[in-house]
C-alpha atoms as a PDB file:
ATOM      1  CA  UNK A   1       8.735  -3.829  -0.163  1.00  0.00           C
ATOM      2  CA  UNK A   2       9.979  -1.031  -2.150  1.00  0.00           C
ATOM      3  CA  UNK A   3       8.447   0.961  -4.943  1.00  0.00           C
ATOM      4  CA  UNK A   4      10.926   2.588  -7.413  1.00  0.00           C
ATOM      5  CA  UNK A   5       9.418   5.107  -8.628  1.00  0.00           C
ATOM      6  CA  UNK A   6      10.151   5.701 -12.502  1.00  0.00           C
ATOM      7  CA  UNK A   7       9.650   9.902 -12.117  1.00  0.00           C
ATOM      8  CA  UNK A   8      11.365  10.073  -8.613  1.00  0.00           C
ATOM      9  CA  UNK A   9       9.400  12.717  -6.523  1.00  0.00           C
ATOM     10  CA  UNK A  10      11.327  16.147  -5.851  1.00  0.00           C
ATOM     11  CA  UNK A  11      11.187  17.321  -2.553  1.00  0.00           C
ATOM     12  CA  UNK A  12      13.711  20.281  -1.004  1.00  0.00           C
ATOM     13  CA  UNK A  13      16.528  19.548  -2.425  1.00  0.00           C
ATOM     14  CA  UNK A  14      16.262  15.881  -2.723  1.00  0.00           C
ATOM     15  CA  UNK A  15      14.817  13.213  -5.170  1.00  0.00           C
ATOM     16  CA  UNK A  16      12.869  10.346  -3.790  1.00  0.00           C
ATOM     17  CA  UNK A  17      13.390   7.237  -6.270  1.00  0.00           C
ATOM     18  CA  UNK A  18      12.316   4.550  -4.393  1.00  0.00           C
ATOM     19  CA  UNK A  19       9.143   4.448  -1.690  1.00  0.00           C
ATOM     20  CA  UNK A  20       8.313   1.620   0.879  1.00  0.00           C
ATOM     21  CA  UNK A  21       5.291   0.110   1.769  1.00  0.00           C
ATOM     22  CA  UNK A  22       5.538   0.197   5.409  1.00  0.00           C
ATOM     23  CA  UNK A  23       4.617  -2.394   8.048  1.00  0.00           C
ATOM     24  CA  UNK A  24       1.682  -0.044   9.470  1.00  0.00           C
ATOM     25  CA  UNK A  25      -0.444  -1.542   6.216  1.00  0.00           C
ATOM     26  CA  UNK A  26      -1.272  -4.363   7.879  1.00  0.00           C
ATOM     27  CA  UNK A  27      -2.697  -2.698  11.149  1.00  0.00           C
ATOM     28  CA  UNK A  28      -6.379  -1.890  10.753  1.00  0.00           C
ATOM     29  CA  UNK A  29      -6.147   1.115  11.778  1.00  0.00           C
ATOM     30  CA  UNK A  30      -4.618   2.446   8.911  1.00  0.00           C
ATOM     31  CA  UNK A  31      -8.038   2.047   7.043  1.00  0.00           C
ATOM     32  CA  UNK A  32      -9.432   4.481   9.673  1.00  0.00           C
ATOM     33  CA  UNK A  33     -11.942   7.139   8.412  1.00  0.00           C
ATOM     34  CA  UNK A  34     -11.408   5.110   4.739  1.00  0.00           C
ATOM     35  CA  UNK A  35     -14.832   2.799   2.983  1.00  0.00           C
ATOM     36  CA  UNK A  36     -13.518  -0.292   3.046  1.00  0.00           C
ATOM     37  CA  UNK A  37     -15.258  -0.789  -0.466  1.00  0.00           C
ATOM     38  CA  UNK A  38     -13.418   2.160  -2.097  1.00  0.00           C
ATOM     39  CA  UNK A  39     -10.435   0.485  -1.127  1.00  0.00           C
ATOM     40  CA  UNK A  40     -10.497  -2.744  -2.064  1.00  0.00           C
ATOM     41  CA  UNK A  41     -12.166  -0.923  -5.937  1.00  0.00           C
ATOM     42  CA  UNK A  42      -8.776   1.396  -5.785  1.00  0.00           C
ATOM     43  CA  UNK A  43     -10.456   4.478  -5.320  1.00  0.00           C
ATOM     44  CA  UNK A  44      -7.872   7.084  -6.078  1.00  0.00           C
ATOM     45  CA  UNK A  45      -9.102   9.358  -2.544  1.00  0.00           C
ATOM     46  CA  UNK A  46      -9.418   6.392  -0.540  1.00  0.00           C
ATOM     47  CA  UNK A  47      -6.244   4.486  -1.995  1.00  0.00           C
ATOM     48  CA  UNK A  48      -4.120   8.468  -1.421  1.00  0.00           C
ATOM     49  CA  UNK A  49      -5.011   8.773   2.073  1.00  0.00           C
ATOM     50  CA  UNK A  50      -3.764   5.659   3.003  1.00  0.00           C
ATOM     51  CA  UNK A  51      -0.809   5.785   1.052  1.00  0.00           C
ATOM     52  CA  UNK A  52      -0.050   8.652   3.356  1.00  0.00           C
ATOM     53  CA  UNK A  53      -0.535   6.719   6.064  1.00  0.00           C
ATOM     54  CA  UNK A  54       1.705   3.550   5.212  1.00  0.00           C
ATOM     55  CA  UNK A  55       4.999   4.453   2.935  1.00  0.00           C
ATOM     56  CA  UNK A  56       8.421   5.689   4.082  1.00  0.00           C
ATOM     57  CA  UNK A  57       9.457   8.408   3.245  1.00  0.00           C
ATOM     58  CA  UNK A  58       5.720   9.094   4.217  1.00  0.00           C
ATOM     59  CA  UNK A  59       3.925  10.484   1.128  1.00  0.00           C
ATOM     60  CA  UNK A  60       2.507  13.842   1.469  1.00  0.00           C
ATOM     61  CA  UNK A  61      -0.983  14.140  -0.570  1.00  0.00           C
ATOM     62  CA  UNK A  62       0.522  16.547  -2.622  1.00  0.00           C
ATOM     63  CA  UNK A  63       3.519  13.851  -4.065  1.00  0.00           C
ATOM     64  CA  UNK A  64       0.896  11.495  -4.522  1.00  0.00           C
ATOM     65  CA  UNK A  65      -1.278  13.796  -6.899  1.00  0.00           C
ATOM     66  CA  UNK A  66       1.876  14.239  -8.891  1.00  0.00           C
ATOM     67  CA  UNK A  67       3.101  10.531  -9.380  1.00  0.00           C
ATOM     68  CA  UNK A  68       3.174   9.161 -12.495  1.00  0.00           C
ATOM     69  CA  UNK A  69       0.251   7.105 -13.479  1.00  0.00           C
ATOM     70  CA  UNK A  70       2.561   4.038 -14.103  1.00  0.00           C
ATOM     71  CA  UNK A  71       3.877   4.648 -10.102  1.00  0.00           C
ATOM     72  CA  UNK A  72       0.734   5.004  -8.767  1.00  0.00           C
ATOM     73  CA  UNK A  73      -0.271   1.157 -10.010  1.00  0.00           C
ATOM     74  CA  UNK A  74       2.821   0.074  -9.094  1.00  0.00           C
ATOM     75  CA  UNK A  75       1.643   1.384  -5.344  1.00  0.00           C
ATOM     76  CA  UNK A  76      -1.552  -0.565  -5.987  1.00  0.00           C
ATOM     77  CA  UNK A  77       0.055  -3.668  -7.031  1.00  0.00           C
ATOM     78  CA  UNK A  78       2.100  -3.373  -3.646  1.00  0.00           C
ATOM     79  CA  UNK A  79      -0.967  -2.815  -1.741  1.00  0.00           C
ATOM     80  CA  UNK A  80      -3.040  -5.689  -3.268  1.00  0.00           C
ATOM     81  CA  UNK A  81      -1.321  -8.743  -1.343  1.00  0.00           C
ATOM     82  CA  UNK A  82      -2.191  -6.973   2.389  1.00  0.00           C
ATOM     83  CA  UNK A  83      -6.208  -6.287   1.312  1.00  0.00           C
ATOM     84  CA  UNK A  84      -6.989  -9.833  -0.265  1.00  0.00           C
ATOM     85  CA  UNK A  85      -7.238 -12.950   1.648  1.00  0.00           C
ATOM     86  CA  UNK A  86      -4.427 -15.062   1.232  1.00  0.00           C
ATOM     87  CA  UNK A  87      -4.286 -18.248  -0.162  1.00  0.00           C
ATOM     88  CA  UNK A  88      -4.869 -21.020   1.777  1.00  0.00           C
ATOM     89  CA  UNK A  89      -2.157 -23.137   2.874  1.00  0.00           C
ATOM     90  CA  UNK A  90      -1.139 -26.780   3.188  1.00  0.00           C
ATOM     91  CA  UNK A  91      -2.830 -27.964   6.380  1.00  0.00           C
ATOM     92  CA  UNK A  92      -1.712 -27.761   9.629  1.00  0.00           C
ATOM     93  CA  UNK A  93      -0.327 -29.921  12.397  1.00  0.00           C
ATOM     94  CA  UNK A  94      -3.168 -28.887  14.543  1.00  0.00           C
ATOM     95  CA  UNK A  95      -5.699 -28.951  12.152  1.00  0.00           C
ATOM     96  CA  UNK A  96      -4.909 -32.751  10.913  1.00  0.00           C
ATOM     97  CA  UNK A  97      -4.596 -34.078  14.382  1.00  0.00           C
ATOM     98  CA  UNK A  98      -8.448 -32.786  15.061  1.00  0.00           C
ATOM     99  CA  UNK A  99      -9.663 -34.892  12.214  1.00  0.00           C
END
């Protein structure tokens, strides 16, 4: 999952436009050293440090200070499906042949 970013970053002599979500967001360890709490209530110094943990091209914290406001949610929004629980699903094989 990809986050264009409507003010692309500037870095050397590049622009970054568009930002990924990587799959490291859904290994624990990525919330190392982070309150779990200040997560999950998108804490902008918890919710920075991991986004320099998790995107490609990897976010320094200095890029993320300077995103636009509108980017930044847009970041949350991505990072909102891997920190909820997901809904639950139709049941399973395994589960209907215990009952």
């Amino acid at each position: 999952m990809a986050v264009t970013l409507s003010t692309p970053i500037k870095r050397g002599g590049q622009d970054i436009a568009a930002v990924s979500i990587t799959d490291t967001i859904k290994q624990a360890g990525s919330l190392r050293g982070l309150r779990l709490v200040d997560v999950l209530n998108f804490d902008y110094d918890a919710i920075s440090t991991l986004l320099t943990r998790v995107t490609a091209p990897a976010l320094t914290p200095t890029d993320v200070a300077q995103l636009d406001t509108a980017d930044f949610v847009a970041f949350i929004e991505e990072l909102t499906p891997f920190l909820t629980k997901a809904a639950p699903s139709v049941t399973g094989a395994a589960e209907t042949a215990s009952k």
